[in-house]
C-alpha atoms as a PDB file:
ATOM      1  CA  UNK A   1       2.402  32.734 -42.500  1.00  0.00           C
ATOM      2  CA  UNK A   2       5.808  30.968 -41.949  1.00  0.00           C
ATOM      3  CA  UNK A   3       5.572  30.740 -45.988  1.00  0.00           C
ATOM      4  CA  UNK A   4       5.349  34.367 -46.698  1.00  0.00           C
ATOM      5  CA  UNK A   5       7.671  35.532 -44.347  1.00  0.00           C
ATOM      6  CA  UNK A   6      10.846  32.819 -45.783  1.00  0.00           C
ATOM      7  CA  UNK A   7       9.754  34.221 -49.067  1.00  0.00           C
ATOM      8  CA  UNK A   8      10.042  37.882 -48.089  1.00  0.00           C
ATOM      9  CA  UNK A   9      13.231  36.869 -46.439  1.00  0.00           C
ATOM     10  CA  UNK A  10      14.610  35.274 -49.658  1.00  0.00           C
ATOM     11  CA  UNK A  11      13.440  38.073 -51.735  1.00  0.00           C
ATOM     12  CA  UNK A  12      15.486  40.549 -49.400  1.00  0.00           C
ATOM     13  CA  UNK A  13      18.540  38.726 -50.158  1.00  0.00           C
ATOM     14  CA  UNK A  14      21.205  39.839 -52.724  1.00  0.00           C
ATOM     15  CA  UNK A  15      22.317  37.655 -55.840  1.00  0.00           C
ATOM     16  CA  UNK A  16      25.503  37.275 -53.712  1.00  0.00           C
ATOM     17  CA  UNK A  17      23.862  35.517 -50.697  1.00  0.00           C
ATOM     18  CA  UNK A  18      21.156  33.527 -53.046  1.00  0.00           C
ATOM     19  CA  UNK A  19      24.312  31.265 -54.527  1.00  0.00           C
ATOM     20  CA  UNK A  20      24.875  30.880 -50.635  1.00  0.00           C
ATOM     21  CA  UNK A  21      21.490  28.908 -49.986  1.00  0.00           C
ATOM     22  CA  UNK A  22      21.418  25.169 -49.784  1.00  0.00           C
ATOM     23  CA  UNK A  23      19.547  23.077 -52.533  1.00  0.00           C
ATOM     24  CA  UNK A  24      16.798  21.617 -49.233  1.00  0.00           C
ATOM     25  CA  UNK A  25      16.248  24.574 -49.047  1.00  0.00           C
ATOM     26  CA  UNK A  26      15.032  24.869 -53.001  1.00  0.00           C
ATOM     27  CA  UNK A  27      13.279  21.648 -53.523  1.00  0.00           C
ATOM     28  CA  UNK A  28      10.883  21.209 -50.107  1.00  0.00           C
ATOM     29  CA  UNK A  29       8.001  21.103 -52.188  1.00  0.00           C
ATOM     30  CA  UNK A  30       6.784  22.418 -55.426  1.00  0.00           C
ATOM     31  CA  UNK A  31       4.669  25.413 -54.502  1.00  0.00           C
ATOM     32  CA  UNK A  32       7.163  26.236 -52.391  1.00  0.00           C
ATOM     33  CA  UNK A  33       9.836  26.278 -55.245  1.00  0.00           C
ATOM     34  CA  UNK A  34       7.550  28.165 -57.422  1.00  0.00           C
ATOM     35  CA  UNK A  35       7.819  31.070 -54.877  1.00  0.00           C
ATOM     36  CA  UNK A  36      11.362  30.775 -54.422  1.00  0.00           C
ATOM     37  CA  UNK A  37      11.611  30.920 -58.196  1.00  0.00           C
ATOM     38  CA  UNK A  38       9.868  34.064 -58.380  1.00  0.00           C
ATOM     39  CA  UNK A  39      11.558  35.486 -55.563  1.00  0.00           C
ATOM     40  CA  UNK A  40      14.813  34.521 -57.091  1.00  0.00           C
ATOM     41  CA  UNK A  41      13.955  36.170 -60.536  1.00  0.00           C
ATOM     42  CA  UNK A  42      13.100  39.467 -58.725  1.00  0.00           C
ATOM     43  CA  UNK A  43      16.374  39.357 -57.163  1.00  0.00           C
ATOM     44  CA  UNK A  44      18.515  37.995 -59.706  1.00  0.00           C
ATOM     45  CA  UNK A  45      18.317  40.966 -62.021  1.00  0.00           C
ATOM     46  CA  UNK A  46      20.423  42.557 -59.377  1.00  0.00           C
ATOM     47  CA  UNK A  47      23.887  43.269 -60.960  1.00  0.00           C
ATOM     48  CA  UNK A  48      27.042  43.623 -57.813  1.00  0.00           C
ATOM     49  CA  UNK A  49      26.928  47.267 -58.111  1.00  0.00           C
ATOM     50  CA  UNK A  50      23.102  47.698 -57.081  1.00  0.00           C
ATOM     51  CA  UNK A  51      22.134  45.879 -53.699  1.00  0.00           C
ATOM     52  CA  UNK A  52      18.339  46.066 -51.828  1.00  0.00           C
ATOM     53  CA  UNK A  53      17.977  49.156 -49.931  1.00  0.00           C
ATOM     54  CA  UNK A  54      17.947  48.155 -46.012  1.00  0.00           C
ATOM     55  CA  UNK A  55      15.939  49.456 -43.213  1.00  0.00           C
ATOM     56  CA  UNK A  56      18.490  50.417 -41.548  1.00  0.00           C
ATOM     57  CA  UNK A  57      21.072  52.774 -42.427  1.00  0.00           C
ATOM     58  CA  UNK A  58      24.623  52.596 -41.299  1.00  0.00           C
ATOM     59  CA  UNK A  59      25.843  55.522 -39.913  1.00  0.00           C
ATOM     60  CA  UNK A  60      29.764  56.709 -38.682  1.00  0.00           C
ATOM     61  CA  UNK A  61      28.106  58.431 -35.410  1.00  0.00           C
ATOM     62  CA  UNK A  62      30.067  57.091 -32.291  1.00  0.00           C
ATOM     63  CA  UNK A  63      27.420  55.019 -29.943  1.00  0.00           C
ATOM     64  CA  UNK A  64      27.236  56.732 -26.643  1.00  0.00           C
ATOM     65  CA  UNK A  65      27.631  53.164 -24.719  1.00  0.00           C
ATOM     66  CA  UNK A  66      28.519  49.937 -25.203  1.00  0.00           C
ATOM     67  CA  UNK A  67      28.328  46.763 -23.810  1.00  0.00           C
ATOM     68  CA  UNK A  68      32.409  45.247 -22.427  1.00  0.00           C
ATOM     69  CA  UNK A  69      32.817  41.675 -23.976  1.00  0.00           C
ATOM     70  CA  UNK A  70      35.483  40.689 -22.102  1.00  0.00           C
ATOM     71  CA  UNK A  71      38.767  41.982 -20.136  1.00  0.00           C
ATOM     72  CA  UNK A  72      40.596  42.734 -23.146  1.00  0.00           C
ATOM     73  CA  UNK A  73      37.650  44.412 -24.548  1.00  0.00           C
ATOM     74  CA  UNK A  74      37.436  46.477 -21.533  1.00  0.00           C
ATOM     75  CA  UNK A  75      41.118  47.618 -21.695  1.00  0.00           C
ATOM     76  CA  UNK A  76      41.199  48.486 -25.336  1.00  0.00           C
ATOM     77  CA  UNK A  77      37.761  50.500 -24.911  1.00  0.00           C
ATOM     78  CA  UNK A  78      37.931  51.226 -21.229  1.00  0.00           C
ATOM     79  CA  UNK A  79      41.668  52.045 -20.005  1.00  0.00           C
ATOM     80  CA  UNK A  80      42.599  53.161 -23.304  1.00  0.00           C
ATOM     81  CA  UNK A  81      39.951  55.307 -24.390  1.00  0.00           C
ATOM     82  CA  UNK A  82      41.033  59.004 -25.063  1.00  0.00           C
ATOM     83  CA  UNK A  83      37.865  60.036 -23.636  1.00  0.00           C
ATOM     84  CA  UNK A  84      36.231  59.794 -20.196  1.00  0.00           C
ATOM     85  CA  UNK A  85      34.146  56.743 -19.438  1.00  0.00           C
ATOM     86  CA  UNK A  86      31.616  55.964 -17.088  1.00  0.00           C
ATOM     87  CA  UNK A  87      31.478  52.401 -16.148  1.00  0.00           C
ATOM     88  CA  UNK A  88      28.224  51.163 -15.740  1.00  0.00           C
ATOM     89  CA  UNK A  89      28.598  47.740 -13.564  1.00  0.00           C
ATOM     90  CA  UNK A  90      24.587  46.411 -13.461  1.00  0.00           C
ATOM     91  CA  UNK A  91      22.660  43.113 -13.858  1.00  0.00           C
ATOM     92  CA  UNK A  92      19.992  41.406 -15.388  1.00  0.00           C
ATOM     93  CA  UNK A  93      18.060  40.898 -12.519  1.00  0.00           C
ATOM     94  CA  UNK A  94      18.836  44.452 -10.734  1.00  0.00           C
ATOM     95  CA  UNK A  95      15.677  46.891 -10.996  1.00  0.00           C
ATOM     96  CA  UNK A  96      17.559  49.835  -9.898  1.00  0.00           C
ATOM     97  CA  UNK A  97      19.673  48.900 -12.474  1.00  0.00           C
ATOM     98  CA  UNK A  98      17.083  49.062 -15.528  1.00  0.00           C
ATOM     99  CA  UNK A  99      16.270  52.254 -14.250  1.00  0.00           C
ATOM    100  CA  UNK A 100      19.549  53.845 -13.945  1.00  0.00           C
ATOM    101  CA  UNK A 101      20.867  52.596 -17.162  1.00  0.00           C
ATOM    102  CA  UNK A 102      18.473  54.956 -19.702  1.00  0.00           C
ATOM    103  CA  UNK A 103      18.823  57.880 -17.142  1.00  0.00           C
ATOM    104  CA  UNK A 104      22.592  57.425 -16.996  1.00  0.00           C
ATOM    105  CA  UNK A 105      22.929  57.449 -20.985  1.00  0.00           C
ATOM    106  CA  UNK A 106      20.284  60.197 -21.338  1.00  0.00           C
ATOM    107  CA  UNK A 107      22.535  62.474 -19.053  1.00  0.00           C
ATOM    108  CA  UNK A 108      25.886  61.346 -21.216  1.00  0.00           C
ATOM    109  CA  UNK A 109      23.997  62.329 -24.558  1.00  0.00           C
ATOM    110  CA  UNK A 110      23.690  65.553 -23.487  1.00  0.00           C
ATOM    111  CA  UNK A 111      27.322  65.642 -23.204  1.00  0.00           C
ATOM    112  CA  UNK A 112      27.311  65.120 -27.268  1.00  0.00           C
ATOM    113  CA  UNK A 113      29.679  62.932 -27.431  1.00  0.00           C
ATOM    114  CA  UNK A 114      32.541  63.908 -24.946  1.00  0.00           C
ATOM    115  CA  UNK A 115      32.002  60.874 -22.621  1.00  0.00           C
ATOM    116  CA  UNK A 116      31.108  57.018 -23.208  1.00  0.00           C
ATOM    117  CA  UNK A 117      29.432  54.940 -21.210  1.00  0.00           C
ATOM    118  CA  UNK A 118      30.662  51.186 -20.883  1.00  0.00           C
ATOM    119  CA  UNK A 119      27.797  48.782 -19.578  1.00  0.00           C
ATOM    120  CA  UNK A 120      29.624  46.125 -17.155  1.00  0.00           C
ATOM    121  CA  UNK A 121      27.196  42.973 -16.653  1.00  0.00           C
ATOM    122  CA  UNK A 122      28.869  41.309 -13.212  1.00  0.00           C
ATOM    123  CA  UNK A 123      27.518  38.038 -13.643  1.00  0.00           C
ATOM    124  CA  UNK A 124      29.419  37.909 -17.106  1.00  0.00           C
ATOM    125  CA  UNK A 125      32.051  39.503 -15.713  1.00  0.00           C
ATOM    126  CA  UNK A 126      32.735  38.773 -12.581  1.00  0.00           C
ATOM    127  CA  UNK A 127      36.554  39.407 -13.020  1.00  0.00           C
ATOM    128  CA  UNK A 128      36.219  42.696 -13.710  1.00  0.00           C
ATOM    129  CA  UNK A 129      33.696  43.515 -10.866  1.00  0.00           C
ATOM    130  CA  UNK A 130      36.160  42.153  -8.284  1.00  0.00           C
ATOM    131  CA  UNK A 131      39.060  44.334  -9.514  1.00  0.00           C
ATOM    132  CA  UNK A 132      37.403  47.260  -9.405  1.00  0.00           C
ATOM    133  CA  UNK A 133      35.708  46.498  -5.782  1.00  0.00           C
ATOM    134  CA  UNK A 134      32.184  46.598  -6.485  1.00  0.00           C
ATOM    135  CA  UNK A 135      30.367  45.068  -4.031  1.00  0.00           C
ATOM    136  CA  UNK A 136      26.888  46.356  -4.646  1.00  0.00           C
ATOM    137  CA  UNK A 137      25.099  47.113  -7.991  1.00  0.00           C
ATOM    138  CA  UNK A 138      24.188  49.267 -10.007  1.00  0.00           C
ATOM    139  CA  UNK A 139      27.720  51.061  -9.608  1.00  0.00           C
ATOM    140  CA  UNK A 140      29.170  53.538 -11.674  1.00  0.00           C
ATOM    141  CA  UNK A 141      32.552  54.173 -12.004  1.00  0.00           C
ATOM    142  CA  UNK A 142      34.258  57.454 -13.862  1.00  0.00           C
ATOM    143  CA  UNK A 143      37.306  56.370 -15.600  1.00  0.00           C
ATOM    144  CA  UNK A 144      39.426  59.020 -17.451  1.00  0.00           C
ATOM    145  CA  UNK A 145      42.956  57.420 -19.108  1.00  0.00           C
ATOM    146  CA  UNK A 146      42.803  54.305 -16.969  1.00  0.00           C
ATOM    147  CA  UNK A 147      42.450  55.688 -13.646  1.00  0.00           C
ATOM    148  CA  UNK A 148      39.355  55.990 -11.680  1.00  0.00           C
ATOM    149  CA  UNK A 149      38.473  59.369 -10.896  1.00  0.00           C
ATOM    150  CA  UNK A 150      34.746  59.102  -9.193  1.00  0.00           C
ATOM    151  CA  UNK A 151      32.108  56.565  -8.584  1.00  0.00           C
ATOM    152  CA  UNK A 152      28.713  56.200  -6.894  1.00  0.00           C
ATOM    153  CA  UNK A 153      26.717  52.922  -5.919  1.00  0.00           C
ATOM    154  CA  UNK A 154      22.621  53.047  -6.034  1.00  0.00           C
ATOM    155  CA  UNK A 155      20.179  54.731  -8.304  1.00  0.00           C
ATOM    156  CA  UNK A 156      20.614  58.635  -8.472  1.00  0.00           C
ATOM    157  CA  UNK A 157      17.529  61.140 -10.161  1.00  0.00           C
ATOM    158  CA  UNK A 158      18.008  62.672 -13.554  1.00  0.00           C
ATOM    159  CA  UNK A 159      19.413  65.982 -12.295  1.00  0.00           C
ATOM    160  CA  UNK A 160      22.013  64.171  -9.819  1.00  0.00           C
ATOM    161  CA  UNK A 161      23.446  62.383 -12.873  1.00  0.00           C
ATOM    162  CA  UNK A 162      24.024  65.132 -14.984  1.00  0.00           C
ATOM    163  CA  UNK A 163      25.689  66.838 -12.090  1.00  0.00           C
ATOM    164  CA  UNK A 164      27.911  63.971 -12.129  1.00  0.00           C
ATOM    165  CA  UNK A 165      28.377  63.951 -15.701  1.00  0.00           C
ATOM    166  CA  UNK A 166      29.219  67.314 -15.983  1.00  0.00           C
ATOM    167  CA  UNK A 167      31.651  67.639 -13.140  1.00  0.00           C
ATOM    168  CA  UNK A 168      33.652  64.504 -14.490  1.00  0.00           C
ATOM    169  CA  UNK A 169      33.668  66.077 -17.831  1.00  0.00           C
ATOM    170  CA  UNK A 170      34.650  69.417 -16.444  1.00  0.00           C
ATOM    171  CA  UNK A 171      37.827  67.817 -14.474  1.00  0.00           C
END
């Protein structure tokens, strides 16, 4: 099984990344390399203008939310950002918090695209949590051009959110 799937894997790969692979990698053992071979010949006929067509397609569609990396991460995103943000401070181990998080993103989608949402984890940012005084999660904060306009602490129900939503957007 482990067999097939490194050859599927190898086969996937472009002439570009095959030159990439180390030579252990080639010569484990001979039926092995046989299969590599063959995968190799079914990629290597692969010129640099043709590539394998991928699952997934990349698209130029802004993500709704995103997960803050760090503080300067949250300031470029965050503070900066020329549109409203909700600020979504949770945790792993919060189960308000995994139920909030799809409601809250469901109710910004409907916004198409005139809010983001920026998921906060407080035990990887712990900074951030402190500064803006959340003492309690899930919290969400409403953020438009740096300042914080709204917030609420707890879980809310679907139509509660988009009230929320909408009112922020509408301000």
């Amino acid at each position: 099984m482990a067999h097939r799937l490194l050859v599927r894997r190898i086969w996937m790969l472009s002439t570009k990344d095959m030159r990439c692979l180390p030579a252990s990698a080639v010569s484990s053992s001979s039926s092995f390399s046989t299969s590599l071979q063959s995968a190799t010949a079914r990629v290597s006929f692969l010129s640099r203008s043709h590539s394998l067509p991928r699952s997934l397609t990349h698209t130029s569609r802004r993500e709704v939310s995103f997960n803050v990396q760090d503080h300067e991460d949250f300031a470029d995103r965050v503070i900066k950002s020329e549109l409203p943000v909700l600020v979504d401070f949770h945790a792993q181990w919060c189960g308000p918090c995994k139920i909030l998080g799809p409601r809250l993103e469901k109710a910004a989608a409907k916004q198409k695209g005139r809010v983001a949402i920026a998921k906060v984890d407080i035990d990887d940012h712990t900074d951030l949590a402190i500064e803006y005084g959340v003492s309690a999660v899930p919290t969400v904060i409403a953020m438009r051009g740096g300042d914080v306009i709204d917030h609420f602490v707890g879980i809310k129900d679907d139509d509660e959110l988009e009230s929320f939503v909408s009112k922020f957007i509408g301000q």
